[in-house]
Each structure stands twice: as structure tokens, then as C-alpha cells.
Protein backbone atom coordinates (compact mmCIF):
# COMPACT_ATOMS: atom_id res chain seq x y z
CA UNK A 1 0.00 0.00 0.00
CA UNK A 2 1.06 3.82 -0.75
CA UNK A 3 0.70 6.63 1.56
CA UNK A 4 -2.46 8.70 0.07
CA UNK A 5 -2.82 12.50 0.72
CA UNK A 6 -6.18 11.20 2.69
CA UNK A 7 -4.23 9.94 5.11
CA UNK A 8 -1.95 12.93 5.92
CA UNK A 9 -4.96 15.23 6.24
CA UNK A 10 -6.76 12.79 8.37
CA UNK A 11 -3.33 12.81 10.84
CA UNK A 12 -2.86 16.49 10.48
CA UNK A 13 -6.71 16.90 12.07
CA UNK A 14 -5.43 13.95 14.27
CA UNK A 15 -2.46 16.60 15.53
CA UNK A 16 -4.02 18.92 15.35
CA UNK A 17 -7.60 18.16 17.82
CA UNK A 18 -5.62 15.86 19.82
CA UNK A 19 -9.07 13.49 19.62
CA UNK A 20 -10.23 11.27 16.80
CA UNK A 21 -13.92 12.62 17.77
CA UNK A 22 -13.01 16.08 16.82
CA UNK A 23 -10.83 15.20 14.24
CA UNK A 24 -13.48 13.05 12.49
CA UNK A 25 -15.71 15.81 12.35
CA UNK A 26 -13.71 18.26 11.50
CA UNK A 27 -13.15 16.47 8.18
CA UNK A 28 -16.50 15.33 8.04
CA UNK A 29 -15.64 11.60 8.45
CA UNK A 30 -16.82 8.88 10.91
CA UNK A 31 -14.72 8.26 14.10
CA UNK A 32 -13.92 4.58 13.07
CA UNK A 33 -13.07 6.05 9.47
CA UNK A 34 -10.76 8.13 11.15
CA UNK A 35 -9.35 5.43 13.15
CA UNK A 36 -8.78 3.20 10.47
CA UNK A 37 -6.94 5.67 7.78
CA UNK A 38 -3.87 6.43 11.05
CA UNK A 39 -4.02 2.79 11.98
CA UNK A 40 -3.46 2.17 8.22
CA UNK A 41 -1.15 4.80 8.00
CA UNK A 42 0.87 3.58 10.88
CA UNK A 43 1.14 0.04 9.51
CA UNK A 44 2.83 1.26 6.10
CA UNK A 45 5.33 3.72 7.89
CA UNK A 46 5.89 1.11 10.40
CA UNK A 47 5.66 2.82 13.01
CA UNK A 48 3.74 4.28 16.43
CA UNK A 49 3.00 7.97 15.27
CA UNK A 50 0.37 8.89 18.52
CA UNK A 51 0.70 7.47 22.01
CA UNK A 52 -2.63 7.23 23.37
CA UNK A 53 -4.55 7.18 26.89
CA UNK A 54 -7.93 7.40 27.96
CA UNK A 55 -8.00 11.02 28.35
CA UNK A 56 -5.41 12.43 25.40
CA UNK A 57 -2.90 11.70 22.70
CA UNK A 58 -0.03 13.07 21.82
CA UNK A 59 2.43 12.60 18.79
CA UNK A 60 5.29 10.40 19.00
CA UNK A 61 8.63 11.85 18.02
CA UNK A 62 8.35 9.29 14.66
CA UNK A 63 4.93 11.54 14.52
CA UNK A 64 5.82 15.11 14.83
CA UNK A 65 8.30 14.48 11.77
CA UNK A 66 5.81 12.60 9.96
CA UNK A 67 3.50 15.69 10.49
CA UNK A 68 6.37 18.37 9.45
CA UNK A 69 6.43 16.40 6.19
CA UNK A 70 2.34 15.93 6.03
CA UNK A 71 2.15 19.64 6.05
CA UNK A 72 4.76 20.47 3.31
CA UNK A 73 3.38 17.65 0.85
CA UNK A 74 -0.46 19.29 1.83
CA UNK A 75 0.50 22.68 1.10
CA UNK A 76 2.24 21.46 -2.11
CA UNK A 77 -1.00 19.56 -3.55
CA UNK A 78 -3.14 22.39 -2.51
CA UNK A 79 -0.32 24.84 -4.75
CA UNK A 80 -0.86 22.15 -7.82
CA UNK A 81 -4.46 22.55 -7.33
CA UNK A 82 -4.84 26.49 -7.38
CA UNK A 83 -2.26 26.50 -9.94
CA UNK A 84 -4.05 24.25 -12.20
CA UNK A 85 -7.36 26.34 -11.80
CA UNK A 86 -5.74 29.54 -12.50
CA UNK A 87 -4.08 27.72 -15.69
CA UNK A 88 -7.43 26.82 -16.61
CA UNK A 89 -9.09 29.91 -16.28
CA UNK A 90 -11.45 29.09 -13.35
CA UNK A 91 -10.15 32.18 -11.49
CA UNK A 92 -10.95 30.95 -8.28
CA UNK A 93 -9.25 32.81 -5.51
CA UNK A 94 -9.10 32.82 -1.51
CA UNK A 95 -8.23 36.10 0.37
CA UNK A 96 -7.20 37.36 3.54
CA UNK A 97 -7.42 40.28 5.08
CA UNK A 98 -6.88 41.79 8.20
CA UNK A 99 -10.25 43.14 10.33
CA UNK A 100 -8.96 46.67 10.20
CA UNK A 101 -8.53 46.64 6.19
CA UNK A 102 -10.98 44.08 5.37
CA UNK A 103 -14.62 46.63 5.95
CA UNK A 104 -13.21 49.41 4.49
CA UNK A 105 -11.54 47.46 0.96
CA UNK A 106 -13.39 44.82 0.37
CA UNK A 107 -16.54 46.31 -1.31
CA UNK A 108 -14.35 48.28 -3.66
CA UNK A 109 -11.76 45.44 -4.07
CA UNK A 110 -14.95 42.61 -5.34
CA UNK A 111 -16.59 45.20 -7.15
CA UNK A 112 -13.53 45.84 -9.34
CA UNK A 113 -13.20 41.82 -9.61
CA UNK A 114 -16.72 40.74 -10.12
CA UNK A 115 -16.58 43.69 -13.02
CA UNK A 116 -13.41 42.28 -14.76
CA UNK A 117 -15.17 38.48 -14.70
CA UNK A 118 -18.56 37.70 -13.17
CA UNK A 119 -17.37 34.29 -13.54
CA UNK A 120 -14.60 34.70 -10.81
CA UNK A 121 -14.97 32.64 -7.71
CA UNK A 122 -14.22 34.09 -4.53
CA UNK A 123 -13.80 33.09 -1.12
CA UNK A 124 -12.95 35.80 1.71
CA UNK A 125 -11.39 35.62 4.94
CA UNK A 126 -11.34 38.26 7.95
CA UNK A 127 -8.76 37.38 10.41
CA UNK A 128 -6.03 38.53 12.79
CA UNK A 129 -2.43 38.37 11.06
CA UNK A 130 -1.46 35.03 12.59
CA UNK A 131 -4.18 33.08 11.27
CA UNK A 132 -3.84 34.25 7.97
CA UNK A 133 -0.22 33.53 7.93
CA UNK A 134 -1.29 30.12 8.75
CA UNK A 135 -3.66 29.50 6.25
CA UNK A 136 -1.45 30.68 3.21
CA UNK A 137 1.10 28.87 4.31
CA UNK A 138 -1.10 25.62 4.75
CA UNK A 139 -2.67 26.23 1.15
CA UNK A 140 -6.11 27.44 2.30
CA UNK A 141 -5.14 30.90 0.99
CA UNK A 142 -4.05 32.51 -1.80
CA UNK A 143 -3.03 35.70 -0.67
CA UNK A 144 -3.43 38.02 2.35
CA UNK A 145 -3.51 41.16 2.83
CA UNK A 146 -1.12 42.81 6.20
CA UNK A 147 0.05 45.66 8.04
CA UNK A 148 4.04 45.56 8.03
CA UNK A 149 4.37 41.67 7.80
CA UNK A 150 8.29 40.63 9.04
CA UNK A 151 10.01 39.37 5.94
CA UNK A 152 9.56 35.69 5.24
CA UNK A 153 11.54 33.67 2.69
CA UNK A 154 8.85 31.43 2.38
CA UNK A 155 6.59 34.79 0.86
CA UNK A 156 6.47 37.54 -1.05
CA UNK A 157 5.11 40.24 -0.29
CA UNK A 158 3.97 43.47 -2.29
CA UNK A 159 3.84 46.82 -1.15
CA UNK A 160 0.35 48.05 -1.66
CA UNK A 161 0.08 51.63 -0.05
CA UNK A 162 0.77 54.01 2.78
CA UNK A 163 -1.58 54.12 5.54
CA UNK A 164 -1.54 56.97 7.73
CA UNK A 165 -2.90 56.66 11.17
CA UNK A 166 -5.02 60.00 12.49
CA UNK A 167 -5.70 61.05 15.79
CA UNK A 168 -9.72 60.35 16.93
CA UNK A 169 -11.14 61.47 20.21
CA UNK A 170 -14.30 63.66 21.14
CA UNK A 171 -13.74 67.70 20.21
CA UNK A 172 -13.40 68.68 23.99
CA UNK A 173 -10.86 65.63 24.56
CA UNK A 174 -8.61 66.71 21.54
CA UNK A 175 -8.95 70.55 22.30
CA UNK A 176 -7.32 69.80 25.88
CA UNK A 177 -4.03 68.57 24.11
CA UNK A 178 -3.11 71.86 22.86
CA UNK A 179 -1.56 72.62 19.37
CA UNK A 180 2.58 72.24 20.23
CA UNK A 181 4.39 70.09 17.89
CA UNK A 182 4.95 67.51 20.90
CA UNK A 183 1.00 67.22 21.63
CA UNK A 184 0.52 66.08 18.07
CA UNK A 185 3.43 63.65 18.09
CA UNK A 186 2.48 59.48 19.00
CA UNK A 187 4.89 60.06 22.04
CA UNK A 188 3.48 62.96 23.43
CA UNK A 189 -0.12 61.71 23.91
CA UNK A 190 -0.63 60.74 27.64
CA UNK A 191 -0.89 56.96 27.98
CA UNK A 192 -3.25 57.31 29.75
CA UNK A 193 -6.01 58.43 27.51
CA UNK A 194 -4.93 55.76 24.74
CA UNK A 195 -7.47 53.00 23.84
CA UNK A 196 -6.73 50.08 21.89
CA UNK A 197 -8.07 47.51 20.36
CA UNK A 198 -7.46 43.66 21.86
CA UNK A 199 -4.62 42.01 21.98
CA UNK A 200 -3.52 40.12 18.56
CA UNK A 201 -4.57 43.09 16.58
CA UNK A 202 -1.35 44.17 14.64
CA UNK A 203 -3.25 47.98 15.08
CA UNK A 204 -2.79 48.15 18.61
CA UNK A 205 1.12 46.58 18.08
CA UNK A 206 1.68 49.10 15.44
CA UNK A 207 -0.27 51.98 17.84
CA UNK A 208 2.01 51.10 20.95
CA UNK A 209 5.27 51.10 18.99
CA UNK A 210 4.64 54.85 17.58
CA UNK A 211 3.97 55.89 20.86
CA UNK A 212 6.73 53.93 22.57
CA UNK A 213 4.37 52.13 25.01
CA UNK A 214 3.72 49.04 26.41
CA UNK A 215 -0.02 47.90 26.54
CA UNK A 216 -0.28 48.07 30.43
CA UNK A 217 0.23 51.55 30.29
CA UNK A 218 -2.81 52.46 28.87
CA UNK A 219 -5.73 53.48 31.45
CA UNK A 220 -8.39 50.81 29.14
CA UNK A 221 -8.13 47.65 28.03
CA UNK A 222 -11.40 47.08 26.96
CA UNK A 223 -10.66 44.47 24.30
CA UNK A 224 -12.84 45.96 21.78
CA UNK A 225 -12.44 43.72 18.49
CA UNK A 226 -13.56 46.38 15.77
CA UNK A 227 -12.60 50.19 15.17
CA UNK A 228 -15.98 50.78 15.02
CA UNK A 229 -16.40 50.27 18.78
CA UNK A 230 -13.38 52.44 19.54
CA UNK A 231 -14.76 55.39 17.58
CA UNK A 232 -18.00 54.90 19.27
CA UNK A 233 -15.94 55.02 22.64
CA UNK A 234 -14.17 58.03 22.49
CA UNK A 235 -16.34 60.02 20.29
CA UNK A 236 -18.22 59.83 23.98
CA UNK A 237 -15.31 61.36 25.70
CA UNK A 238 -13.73 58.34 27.15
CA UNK A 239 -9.93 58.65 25.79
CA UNK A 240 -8.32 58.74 22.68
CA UNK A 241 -7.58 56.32 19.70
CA UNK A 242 -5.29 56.05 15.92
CA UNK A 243 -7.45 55.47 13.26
CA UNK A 244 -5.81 54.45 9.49
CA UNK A 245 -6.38 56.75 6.58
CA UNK A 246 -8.89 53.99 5.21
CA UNK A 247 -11.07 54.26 7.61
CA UNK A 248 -12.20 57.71 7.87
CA UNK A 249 -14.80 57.86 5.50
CA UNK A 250 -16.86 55.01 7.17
CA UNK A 251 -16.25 55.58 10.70
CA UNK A 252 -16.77 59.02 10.77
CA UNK A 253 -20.23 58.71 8.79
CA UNK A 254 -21.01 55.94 11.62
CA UNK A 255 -19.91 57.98 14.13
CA UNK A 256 -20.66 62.18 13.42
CA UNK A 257 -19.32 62.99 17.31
CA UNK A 258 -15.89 61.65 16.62
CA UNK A 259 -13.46 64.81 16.27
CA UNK A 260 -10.11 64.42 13.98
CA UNK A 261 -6.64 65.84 14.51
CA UNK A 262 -3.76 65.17 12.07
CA UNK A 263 -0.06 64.42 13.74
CA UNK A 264 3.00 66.37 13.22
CA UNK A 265 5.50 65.50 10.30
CA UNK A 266 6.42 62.57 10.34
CA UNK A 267 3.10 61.09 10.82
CA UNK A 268 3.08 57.70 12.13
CA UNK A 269 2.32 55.01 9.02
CA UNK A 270 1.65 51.52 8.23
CA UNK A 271 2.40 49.95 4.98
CA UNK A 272 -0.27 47.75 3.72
CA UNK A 273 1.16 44.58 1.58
CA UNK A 274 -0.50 41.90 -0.27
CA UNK A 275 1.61 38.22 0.49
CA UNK A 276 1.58 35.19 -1.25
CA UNK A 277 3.80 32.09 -1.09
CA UNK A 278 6.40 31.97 -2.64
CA UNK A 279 6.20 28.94 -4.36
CA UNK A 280 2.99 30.15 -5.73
CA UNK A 281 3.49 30.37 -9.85
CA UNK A 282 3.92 33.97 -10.89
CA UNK A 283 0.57 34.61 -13.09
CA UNK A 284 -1.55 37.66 -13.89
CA UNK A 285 -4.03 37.15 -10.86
CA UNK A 286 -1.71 39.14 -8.26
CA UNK A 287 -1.05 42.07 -9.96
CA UNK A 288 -4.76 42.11 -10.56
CA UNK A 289 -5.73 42.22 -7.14
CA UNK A 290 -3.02 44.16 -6.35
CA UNK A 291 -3.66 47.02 -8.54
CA UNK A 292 -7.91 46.74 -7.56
CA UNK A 293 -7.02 46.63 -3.67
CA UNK A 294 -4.78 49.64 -4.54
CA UNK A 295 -7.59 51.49 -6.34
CA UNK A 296 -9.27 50.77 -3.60
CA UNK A 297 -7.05 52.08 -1.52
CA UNK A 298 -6.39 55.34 -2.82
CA UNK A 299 -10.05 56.14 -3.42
CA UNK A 300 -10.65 55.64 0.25
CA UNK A 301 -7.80 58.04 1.17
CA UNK A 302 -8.77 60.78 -0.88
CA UNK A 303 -12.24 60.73 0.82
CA UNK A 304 -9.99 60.63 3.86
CA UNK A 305 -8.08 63.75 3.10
CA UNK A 306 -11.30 65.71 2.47
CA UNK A 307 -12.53 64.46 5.97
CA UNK A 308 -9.24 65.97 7.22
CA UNK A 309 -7.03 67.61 5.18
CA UNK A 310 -3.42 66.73 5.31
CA UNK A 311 -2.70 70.48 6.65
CA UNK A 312 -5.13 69.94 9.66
CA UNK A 313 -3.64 69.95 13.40
């Protein structure tokens, strides 16, 4: 008997659940199904690859290398598969995108692809940076969009734009910081006043580095998830928050109280990038979405500049 790819997905749930009752249904198969494909796959390695007890399992070391190699070969036939859809013209793609990109792109970024083929099959993703990571590197993506992802060899990544970040509070909480070039600078705000969103957010990372802070010395942590909640937050008074350039437009139209102020030069940035693997073959359907999520982009920031005008302090 031959190894089949049926088998390594089964044992990469297996690994992954650490039961065959959750594995087995989260690929849809029947506990003894599952049971038999790793006992199978066992007997033609030749080899333990889980120890098992009554109350958990855990991999063997024969195991954890025979999962290293599941997931390369996975991510491999998953990068034959998208690359023979794209070769035959099925434009089928999967994206990522970060929660504070994804609201304020992804109508312009699908309208721009469903226009160029209404054929086009898409399948979207909103997650935190981490889980995206993982599923374009497992296959389940084919791109993903970040905020300053750390170089990778294993991806490549394209600059898309600049995003700047802009100071939102309520009027009376943004009048009481004054107009000196320090106020308006990340690392003059007080700590204090500065609320985030939760943890895992590449925002808030990117928020606490301008400012040269750690989280625990902000005065909330209220774990809000969205920037929607934030503006809602301190457009009531209760502290102070960086919004991204892309997000002006529809936050402030959800939320009329919130009051704007622009920081000194240099303004504190992001750089937005679209990532794919690397062993992903080089074909047409990247620079396309590149150049729509760009479009995008720069239609959403020139709302933003009206909203508040790069000379605003």
C-alpha cells in the first residue's frame, strides 16, 4: 500500500484536535473512518505515530516528523491545485485580510473583480495576522492582505500603499491637548487616555510602537475587536484612539461625534502589503488584485483627506 494525501490530512486533524472525535468531524468523516486511515497509516510507515490514553494523545517523536512532512506535501498539492485552476481559467481565488482593512476594501476590491469576470470565484477571509499567515502557508489561501508583515523567505510580499494613522477622540478631549508640535506627536499623547483595540490586533502593536508604550500603560483595556467600537468610545469622551487613513470615510459617517486631529511630520504610518507564497506560480491574478485593492485604496484616502485635510492639526 502507498501513503495517500487522505491519510496525511486525516493525521494532520489527528495533531491537530488531539481526539479522533473532533478530528473526524472536522473532516467530516466517521470516528472509526478516522481510526482506520492512522491505523493504516501507521502500519505502512511502520511505526507508532500517537501514544494514546484514555483522556489524550499526543504525537510520537516518529509523529511530529511525519506531520512536518504531512504539512509540506499538503500545502504542495493544494499549490498544484490552485495552480491548475488559475491555468485553466477558473479564477478561483481565496483572500485574507486583516479586520482593520478588510470593511473598508473589500466592497471596492470585489466590485472591481466581479466587473473584470462575473465568472470569478471568490472566497474571503477576515482574520487577525497570525491566522492568515497560517492558512497561506497551509494552502487554504491565496493571498493576504497585512500591516508591516516581518520578511519571510517562504513569501512575497507586495507593497500596496501608505496608511496613515489619524488622531480620533471627542472635540473637547482633543482641544485639551493643545496645538505644540509635541502634543501632536504618538509620544506625546498621555498613555493614559490611549485605547486600543485587543490584543492580537497588529493595530494596537503598530499603535504602541509609535507611541513607545507598552499595553499596560494604557488606562483601558477594553478588548474591543472592531474600530468601530473604539470610535464609538471616544467620540463619547472616554480617551483617545489612531485610526488608518482607510477608515475615515466610514467611521466618521457611523460615528458624526468623533473629532479628527492630524499628527505632526512625520506622521506615524503603516504599509499595507499583499503576500503570497512563494512557491505560488507567478501569473496575472496578483497584480490584478493588487492594482484593484490599490484602487481601492487610494479612493478611500482621498475621501480621507477631504474628511481631514493633510494640513489639519
Amino acid at each position: 500500500m502507498k501513503i495517500t494525501l487522505r491519510q496525511l490530512h486525516y493525521f494532520r486533524a489527528l495533531a491537530e484536535t488531539r481526539s479522533f472525535g473532533r478530528a473526524a468531524a472536522l473532516v467530516n468523516v466517521s470516528q472509526p473512518a478516522m481510526s482506520m486511515q492512522i491505523k493504516e497509516l501507521e502500519a505502512i510507515l511502520g511505526t507508532a505515530l500517537i501514544e494514546r490514553s484514555p483522556r489524550d494523545l499526543r504525537l510520537t517523536q516518529a509523529g511530529r516528523s511525519v506531520l512536518e512532512r504531512a504539512n509540506r506535501i499538503l500545502a504542495e498539492a493544494m499549490e498544484l491545485e490552485a495552480d491548475a485552476r488559475h491555468a485553466r481559467g477558473l479564477g478561483e481565488l481565496n483572500i485574507g485580510m486583516i479586520p482593520t482593512v478588510a470593511p473598508y476594501l473589500l466592497p471596492g476590491t470585489l466590485a472591481a473583480l466581479r466587473a473584470a469576470d462575473i465568472t470569478r470565484d471568490l472566497r474571503l477571509r477576515e482574520a487577525q495576522t497570525a491566522d492568515l499567515l497560517d492558512g497561506l502557508r497551509g494552502g487554504l489561501l491565496d493571498a493576504v492582505v497585512l500591516a508591516d508583515p516581518a520578511p519571510a523567505p517562504d513569501l512575497i510580499a507586495q507593497s500596496l500603499f501608505t496608511d496613515r494613522f489619524v488622531l480620533a477622540g471627542s472635540p473637547s478631549r482633543l482641544s485639551t491637548l493643545g496645538a505644540s508640535p509635541e502634543a501632536l506627536r504618538p509620544v506625546g499623547l498621555p498613555p493614559e487616555q490611549l485605547l486600543l483595540l485587543d490584543e492580537g490586533h497588529c493595530l494596537a502593536d503598530q499603535a504602541l510602537e509609535v507611541c513607545a508604550l507598552d499595553r499596560r500603560q494604557t488606562r483601558l483595556d477594553l478588548g474591543a475587536s472592531s474600530l468601530s467600537t473604539l470610535c464609538g468610545l471616544v467620540a463619547q469622551g472616554f480617551g483617545l484612539t489612531f485610526l488608518p487613513e482607510i477608515a475615515l470615510a466610514t467611521e466618521t459617517r457611523g460615528t458624526p461625534d468623533l473629532a479628527l486631529r492630524r499628527f505632526d511630520a512625520p506622521e506615524p504610518a503603516r504599509c499595507v502589503t499583499l503576500v503570497r507564497r512563494s512557491g505560488t506560480a507567478q501569473s496575472d491574478w496578483f497584480a490584478e488584485l493588487a492594482e484593484h485593492i490599490e484602487q481601492a485604496a487610494h479612493a478611500q484616502i482621498a475621501q480621507a483627506e477631504k474628511i481631514a485635510p493633510p494640513d489639519m492639526r
